[in-house]
N, C-alpha and C. Protein backbone atom coordinates (compact mmCIF):
# COMPACT_ATOMS: atom_id res chain seq x y z
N UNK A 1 -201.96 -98.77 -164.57
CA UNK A 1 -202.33 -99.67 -163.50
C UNK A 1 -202.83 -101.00 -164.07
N UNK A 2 -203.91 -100.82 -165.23
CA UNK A 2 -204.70 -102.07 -165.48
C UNK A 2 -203.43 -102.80 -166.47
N UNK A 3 -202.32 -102.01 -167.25
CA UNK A 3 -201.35 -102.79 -167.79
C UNK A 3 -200.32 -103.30 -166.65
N UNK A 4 -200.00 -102.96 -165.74
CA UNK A 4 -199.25 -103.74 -164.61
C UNK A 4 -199.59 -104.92 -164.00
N UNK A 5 -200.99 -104.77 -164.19
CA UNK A 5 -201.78 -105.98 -163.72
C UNK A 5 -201.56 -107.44 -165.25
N UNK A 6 -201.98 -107.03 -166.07
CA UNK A 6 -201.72 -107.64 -167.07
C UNK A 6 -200.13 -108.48 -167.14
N UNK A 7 -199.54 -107.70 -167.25
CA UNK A 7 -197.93 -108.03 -167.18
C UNK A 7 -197.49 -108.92 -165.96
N UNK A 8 -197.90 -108.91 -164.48
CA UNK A 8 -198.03 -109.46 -163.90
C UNK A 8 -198.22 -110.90 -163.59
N UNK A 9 -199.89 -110.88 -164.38
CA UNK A 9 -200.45 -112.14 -164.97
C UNK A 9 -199.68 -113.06 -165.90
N UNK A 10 -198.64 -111.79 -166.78
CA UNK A 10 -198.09 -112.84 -168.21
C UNK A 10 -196.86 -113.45 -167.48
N UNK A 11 -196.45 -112.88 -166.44
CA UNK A 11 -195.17 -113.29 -165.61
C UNK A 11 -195.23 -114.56 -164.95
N UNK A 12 -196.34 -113.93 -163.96
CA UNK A 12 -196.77 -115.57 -162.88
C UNK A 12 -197.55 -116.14 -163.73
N UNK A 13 -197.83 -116.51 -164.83
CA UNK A 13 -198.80 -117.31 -165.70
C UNK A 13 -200.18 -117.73 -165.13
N UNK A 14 -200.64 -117.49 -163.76
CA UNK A 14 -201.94 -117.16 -163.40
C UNK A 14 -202.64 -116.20 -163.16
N UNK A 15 -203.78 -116.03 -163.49
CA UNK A 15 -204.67 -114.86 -163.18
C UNK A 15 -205.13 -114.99 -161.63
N UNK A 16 -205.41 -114.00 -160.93
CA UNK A 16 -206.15 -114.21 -159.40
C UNK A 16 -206.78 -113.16 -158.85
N UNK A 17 -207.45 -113.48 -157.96
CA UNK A 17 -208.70 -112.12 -157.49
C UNK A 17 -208.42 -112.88 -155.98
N UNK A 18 -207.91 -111.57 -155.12
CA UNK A 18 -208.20 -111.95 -153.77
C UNK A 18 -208.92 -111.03 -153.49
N UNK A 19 -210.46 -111.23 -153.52
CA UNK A 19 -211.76 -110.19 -153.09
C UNK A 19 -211.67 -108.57 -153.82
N UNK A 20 -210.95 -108.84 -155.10
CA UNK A 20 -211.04 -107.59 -155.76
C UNK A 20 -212.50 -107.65 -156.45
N UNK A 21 -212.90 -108.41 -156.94
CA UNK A 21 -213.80 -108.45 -157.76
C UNK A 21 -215.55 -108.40 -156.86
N UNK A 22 -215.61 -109.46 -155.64
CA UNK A 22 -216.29 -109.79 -155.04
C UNK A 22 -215.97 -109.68 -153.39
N UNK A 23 -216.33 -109.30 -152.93
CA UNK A 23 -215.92 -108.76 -151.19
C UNK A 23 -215.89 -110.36 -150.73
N UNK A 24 -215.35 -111.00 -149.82
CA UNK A 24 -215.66 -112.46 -149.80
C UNK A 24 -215.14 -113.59 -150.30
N UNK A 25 -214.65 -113.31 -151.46
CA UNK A 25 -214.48 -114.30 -152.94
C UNK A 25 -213.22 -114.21 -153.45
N UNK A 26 -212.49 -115.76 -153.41
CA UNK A 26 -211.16 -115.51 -153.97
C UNK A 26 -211.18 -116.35 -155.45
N UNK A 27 -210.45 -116.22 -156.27
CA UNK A 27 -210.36 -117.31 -157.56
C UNK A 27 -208.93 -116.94 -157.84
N UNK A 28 -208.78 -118.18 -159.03
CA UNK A 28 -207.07 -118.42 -159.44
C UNK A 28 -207.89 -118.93 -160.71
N UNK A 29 -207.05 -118.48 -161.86
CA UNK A 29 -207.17 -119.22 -162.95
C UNK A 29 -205.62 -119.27 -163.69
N UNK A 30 -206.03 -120.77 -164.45
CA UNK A 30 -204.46 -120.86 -165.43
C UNK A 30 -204.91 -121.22 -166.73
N UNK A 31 -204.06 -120.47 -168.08
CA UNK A 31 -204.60 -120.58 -169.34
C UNK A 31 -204.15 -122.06 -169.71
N UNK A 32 -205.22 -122.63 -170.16
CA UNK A 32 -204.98 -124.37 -171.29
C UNK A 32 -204.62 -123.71 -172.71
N UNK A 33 -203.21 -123.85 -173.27
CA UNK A 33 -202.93 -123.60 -174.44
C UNK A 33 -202.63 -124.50 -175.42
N UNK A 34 -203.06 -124.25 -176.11
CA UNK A 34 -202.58 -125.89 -177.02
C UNK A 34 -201.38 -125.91 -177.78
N UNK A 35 -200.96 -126.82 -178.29
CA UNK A 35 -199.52 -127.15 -178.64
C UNK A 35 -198.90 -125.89 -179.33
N UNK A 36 -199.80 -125.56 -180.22
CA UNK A 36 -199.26 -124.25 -180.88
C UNK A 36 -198.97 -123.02 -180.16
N UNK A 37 -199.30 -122.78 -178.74
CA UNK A 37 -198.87 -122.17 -177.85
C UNK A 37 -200.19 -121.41 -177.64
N UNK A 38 -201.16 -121.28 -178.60
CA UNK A 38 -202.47 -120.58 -178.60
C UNK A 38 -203.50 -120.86 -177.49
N UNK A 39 -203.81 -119.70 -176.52
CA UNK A 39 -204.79 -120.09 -175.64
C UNK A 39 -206.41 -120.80 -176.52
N UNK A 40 -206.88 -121.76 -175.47
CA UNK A 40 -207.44 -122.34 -176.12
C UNK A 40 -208.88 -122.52 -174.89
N UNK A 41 -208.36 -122.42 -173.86
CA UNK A 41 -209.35 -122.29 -172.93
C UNK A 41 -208.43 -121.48 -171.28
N UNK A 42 -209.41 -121.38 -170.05
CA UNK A 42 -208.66 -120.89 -169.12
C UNK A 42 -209.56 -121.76 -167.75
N UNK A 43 -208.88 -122.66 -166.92
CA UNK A 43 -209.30 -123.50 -166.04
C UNK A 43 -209.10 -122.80 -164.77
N UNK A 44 -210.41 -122.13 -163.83
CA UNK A 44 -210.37 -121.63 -162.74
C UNK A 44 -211.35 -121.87 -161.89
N UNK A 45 -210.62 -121.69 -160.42
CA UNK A 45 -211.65 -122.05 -159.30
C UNK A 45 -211.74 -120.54 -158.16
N UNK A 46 -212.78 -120.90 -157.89
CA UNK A 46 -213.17 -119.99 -157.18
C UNK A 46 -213.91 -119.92 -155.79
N UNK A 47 -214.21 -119.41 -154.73
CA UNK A 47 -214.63 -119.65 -153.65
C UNK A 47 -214.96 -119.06 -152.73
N UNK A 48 -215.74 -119.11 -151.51
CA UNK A 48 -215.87 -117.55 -150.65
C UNK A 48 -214.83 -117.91 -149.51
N UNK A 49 -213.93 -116.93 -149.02
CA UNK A 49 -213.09 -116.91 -148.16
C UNK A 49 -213.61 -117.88 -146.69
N UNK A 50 -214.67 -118.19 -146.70
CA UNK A 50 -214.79 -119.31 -145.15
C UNK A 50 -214.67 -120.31 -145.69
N UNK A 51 -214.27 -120.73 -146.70
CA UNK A 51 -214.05 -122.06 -147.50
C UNK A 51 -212.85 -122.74 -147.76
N UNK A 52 -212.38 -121.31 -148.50
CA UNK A 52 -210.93 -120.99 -148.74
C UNK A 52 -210.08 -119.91 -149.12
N UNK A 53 -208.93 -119.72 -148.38
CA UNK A 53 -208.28 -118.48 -148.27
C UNK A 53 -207.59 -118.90 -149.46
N UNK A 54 -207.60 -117.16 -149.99
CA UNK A 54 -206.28 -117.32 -151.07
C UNK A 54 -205.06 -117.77 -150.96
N UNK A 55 -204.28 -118.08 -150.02
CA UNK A 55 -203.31 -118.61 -149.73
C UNK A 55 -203.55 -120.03 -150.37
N UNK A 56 -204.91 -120.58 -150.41
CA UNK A 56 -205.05 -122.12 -149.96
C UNK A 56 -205.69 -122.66 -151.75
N UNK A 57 -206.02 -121.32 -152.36
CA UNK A 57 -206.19 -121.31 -153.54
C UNK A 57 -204.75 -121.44 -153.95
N UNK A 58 -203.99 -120.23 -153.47
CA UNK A 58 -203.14 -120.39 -154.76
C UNK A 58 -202.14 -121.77 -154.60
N UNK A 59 -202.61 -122.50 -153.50
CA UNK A 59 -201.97 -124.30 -153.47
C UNK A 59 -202.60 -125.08 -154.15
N UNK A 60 -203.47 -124.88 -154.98
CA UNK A 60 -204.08 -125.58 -156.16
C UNK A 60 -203.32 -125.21 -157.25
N UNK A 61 -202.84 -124.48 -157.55
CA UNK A 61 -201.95 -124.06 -158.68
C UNK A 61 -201.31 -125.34 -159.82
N UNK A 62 -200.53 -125.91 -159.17
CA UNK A 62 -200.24 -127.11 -159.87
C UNK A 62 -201.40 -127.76 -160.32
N UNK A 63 -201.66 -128.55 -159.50
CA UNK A 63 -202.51 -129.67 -160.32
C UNK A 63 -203.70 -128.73 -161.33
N UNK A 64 -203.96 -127.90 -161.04
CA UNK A 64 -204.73 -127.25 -161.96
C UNK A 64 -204.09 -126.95 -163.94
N UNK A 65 -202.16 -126.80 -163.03
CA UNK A 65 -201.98 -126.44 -164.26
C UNK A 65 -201.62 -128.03 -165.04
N UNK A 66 -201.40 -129.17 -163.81
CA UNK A 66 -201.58 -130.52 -164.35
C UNK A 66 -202.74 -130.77 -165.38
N UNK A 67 -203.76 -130.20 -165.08
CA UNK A 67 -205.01 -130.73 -165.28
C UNK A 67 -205.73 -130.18 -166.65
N UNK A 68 -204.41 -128.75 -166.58
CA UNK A 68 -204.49 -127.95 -168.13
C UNK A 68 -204.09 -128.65 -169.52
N UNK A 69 -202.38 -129.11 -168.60
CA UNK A 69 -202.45 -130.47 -169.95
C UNK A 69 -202.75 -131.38 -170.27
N UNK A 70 -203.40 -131.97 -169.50
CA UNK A 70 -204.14 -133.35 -169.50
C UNK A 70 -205.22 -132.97 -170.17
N UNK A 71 -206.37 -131.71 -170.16
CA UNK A 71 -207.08 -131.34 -171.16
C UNK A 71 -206.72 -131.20 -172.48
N UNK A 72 -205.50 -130.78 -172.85
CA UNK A 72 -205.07 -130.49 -174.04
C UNK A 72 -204.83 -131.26 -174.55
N UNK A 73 -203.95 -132.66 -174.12
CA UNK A 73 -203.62 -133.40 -174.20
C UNK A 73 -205.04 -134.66 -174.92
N UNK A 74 -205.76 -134.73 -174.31
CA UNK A 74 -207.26 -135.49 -174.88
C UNK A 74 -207.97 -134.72 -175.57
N UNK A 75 -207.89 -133.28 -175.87
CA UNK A 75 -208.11 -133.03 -177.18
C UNK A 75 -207.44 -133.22 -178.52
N UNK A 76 -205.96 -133.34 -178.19
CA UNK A 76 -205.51 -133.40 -179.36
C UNK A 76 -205.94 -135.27 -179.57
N UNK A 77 -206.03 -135.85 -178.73
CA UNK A 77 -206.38 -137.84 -178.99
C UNK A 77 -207.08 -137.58 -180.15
């Protein structure tokens, strides 16, 4: 089970919790890897469902993963 989940994650390249973790609480995260392909950090948001539905999380997706290289990117400057 917990390797399906994994594999999952390596597929859609984000991690996500729709109230698995926290009754209430959704998050999305995407790994910042640096050039060498090596994770290097992981940029995620999170929130309680009257805020925002997972649906509305996982429409952050992009710019988040925009925002992954743009980190990587000014580290390597």
């Amino acid at each position: 089970m917990l390797i399906d989940e994994i594999n999952a994650i390596e597929a859609s390249g984000i991690g996500t919790d729709n109230e698995e973790f926290i009754t209430g609480m959704v998050a999305i995260a995407v790994p910042t890897k640096g050039h060498d392909g090596r994770l290097l950090a992981t940029l995620a948001t999170h929130g309680p469902i009257a805020r925002m539905t997972f649906e509305q999380a996982l429409g952050h997706v992009d710019i988040m993963r925009q925002a992954s290289q743009e980190l990587v990117a000014s580290i390597a400057e």
